[in-house]
Protein backbone atom coordinates (compact mmCIF):
# COMPACT_ATOMS: atom_id res chain seq x y z
CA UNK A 1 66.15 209.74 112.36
CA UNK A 2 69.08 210.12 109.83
CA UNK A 3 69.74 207.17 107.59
CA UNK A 4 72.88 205.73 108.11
CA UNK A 5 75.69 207.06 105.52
CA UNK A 6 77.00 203.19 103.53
CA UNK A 7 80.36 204.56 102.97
CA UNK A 8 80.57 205.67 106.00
CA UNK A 9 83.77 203.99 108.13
CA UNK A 10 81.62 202.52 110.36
CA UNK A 11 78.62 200.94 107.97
CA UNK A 12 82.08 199.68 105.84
CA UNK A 13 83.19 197.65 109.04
CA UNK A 14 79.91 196.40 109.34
CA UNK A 15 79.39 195.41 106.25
CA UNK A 16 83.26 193.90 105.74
CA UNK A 17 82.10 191.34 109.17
CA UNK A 18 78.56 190.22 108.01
CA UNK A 19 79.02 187.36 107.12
CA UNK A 20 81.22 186.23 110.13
CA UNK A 21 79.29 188.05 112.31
CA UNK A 22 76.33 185.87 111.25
CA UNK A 23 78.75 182.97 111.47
CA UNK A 24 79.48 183.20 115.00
CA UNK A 25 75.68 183.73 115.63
CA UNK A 26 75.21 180.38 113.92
CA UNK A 27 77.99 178.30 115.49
CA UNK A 28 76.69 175.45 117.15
CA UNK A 29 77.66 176.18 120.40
CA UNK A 30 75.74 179.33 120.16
CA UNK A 31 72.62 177.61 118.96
CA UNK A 32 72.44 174.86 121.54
CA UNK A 33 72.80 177.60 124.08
CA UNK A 34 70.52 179.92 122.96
CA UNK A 35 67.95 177.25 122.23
CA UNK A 36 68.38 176.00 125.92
CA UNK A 37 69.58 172.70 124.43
CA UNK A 38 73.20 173.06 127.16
CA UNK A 39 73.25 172.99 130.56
CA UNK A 40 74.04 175.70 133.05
CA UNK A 41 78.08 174.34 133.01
CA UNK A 42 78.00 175.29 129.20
CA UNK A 43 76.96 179.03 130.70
CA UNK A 44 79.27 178.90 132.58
CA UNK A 45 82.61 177.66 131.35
CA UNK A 46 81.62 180.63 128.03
CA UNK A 47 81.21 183.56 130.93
CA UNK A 48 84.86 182.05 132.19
CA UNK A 49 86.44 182.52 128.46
CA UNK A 50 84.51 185.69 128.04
CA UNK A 51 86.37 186.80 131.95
CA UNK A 52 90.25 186.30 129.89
CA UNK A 53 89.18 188.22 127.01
CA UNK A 54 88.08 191.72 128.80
CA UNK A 55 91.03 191.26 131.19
CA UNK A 56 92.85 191.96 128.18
CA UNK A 57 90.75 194.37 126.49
CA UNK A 58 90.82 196.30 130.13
CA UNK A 59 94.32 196.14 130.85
CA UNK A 60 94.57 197.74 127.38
CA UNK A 61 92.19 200.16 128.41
CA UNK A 62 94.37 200.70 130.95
CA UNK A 63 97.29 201.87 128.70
CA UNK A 64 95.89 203.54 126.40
CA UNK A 65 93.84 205.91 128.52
CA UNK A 66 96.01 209.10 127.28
CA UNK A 67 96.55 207.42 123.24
CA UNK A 68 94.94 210.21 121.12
CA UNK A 69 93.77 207.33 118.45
CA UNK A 70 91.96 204.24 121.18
CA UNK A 71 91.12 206.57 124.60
CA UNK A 72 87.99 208.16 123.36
CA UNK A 73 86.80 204.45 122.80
CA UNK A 74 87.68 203.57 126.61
CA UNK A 75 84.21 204.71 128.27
CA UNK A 76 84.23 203.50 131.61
CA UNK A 77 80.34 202.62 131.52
CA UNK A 78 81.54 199.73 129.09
CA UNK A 79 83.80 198.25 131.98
CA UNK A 80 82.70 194.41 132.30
CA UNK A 81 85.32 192.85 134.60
CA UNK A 82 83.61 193.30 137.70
CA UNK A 83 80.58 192.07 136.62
CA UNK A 84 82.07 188.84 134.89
CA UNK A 85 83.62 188.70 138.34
CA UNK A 86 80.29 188.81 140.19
CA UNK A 87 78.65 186.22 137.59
CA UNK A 88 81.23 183.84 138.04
CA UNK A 89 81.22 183.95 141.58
CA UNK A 90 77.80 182.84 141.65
CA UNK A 91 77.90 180.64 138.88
CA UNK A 92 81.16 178.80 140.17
CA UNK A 93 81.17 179.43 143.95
CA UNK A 94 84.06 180.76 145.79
CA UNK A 95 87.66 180.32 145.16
CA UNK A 96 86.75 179.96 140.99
CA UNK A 97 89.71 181.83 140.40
CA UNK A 98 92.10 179.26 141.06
CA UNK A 99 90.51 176.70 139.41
CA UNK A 100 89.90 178.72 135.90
CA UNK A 101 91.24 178.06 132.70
CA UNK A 102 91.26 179.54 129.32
CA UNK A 103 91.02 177.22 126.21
CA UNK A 104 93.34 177.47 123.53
CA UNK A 105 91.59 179.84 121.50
CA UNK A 106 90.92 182.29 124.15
CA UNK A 107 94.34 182.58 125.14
CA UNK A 108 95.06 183.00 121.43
CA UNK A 109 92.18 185.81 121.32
CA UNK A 110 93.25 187.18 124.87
CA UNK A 111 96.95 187.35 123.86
CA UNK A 112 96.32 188.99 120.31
CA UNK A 113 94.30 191.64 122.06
CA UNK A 114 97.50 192.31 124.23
CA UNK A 115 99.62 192.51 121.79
CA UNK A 116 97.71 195.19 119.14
CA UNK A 117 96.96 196.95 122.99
CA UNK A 118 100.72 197.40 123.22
CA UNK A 119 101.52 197.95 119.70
CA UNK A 120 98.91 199.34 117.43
CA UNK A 121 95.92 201.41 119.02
CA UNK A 122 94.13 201.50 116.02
CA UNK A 123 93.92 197.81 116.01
CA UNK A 124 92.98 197.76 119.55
CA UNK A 125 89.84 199.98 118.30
CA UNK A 126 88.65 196.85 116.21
CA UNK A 127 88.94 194.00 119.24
CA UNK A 128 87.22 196.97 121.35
CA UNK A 129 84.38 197.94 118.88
CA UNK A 130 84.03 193.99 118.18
CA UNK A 131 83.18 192.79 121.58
CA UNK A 132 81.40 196.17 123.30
CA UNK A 133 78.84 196.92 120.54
CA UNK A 134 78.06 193.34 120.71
CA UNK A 135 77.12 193.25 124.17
CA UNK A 136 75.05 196.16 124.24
CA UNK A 137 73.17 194.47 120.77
CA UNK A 138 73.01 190.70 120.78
CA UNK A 139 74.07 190.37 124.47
CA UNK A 140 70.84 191.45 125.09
CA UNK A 141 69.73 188.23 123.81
CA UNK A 142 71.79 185.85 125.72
CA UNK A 143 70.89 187.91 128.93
CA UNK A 144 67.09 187.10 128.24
CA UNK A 145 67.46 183.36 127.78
CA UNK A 146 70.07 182.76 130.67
CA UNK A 147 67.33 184.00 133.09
CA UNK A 148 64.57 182.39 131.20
CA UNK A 149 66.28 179.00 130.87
CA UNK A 150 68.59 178.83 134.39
CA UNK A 151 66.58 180.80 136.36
CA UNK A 152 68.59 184.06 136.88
CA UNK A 153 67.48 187.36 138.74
CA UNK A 154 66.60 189.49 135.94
CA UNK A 155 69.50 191.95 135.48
CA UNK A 156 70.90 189.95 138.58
CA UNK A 157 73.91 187.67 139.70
CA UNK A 158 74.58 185.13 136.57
CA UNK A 159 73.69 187.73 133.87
CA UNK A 160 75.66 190.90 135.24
CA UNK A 161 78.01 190.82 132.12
CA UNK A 162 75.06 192.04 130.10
CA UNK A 163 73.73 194.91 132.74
CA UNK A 164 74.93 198.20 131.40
CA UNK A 165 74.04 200.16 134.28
CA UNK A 166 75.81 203.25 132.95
CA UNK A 167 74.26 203.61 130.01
CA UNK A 168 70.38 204.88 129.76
CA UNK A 169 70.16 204.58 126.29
CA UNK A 170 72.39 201.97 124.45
CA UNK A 171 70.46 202.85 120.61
CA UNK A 172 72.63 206.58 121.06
CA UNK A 173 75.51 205.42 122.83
CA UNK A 174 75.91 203.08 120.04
CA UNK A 175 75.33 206.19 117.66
CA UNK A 176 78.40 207.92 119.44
CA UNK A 177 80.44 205.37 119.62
CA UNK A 178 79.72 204.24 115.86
CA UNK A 179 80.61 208.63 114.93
CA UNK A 180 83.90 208.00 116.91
CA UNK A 181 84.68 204.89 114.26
CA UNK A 182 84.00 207.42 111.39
CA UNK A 183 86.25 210.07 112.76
CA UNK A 184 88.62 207.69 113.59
CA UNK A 185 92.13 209.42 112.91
CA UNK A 186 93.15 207.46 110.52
CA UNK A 187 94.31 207.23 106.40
CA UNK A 188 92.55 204.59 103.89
CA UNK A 189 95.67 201.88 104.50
CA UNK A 190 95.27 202.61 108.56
CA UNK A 191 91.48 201.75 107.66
CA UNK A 192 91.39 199.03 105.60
CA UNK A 193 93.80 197.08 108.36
CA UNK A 194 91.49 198.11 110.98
CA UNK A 195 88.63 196.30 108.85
CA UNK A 196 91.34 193.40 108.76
CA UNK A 197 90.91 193.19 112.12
CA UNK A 198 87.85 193.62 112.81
CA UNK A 199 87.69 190.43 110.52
CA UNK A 200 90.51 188.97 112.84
CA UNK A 201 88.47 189.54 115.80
CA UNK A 202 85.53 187.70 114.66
CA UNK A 203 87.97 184.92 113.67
CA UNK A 204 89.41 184.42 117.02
CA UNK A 205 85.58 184.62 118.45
CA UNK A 206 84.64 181.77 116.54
CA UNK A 207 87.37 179.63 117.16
CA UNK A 208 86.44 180.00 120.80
CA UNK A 209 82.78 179.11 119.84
CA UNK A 210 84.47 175.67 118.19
CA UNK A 211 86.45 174.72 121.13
CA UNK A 212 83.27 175.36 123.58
CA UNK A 213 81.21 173.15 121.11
CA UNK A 214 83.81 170.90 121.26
CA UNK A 215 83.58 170.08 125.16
CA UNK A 216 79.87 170.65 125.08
CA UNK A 217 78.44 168.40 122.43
CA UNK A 218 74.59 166.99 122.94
CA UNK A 219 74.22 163.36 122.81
CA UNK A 220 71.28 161.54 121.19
């Protein structure tokens, strides 16, 4: 297997959102659920959030299907909405729709993704690349202890979000995808504010993370 090129765009991105990526892996929220410490409600109210943010990333899929810069990005094997859809059907019963909310910070996330969707594809490449690498990588964990800990079908209703039926092998989709970032069409400025946002994505991530922990703190 080739070893991955450091300066490539991709590896830069990567290595510009370590340490936030590793700080949203660590927020609290994350670790109580993880660690089983939260209740199935915690599961659930964080697969409602996660439901606002790919309405937004798939709306701006939507738009920019012909842009020459985001539409090789928009594989339709990523799609998640449908599944979220199907998990929180199960997970919230019928009519969950009308009773959903977003907290602050996912509206913030959801709306910023509409707005670089409308106005900047290259920035819409960062949420994109943000969220759908993540799910095929460390999704894969939260998958695995949802069905240990609540008792989910494996790869069934409850864990859909993270069942990527489209794609046999996620280590070389992940190669493509990461060959797209370093072709991206773009000059060093375009770049670096790409890495920006990458940076901004994580940001808004996080924030969500704090709000969840917020409403779903363990008592003594």
């Amino acid at each position: 297997m080739p070893t991955p090129d450091a300066s490539s765009f991709s590896a830069v991105i990567r290595a510009a959102s370590r340490d936030q990526h590793q700080e949203a892996h660590d927020s609290p929220f994350m670790g109580d659920l993880l660690g089983g410490r939260l209740g199935v409600e915690a599961y659930a109210r964080y697969t409602e959030q996660l439901w606002y943010v790919y309405r937004a990333l798939e709306d701006g899929a939507r738009l920019l299907a012909d842009d020459p810069v985001a539409a090789p990005f928009t594989r339709t094997e990523l799609l998640r909405v449908g599944a979220l859809e199907q998990d929180l059907e199960h997970l919230l019963g019928a009519g969950w729709q009308d009773r959903a909310t977003p907290l602050p910070a996912t509206a913030r996330y959801a709306a910023r993704i509409t707005e670089v969707a409308a106005t900047w594809p290259a920035g819409y490449v960062a949420h994109h690349y943000t969220r759908y690498l993540g799910d095929l990588s460390g999704g894969q964990v939260v998958r695995g202890v949802a069905e240990k800990t609540w008792g989910f079908a494996r790869k069934g209703d409850g864990v859909r979000f993270y069942v990527f039926d489209g794609i046999d092998n996620p280590a070389a989709f992940k190669r493509e995808y990461r060959d797209l970032l370093d072709a991206l069409p773009a000059d060093e400025l375009e770049r670096r504010r790409v890495v920006e946002e990458c940076r901004t994505a994580f940001a808004l991530n996080i924030a969500v993370f704090r709000e969840l922990g917020e409403a779903f703190t363990l008592t003594a």
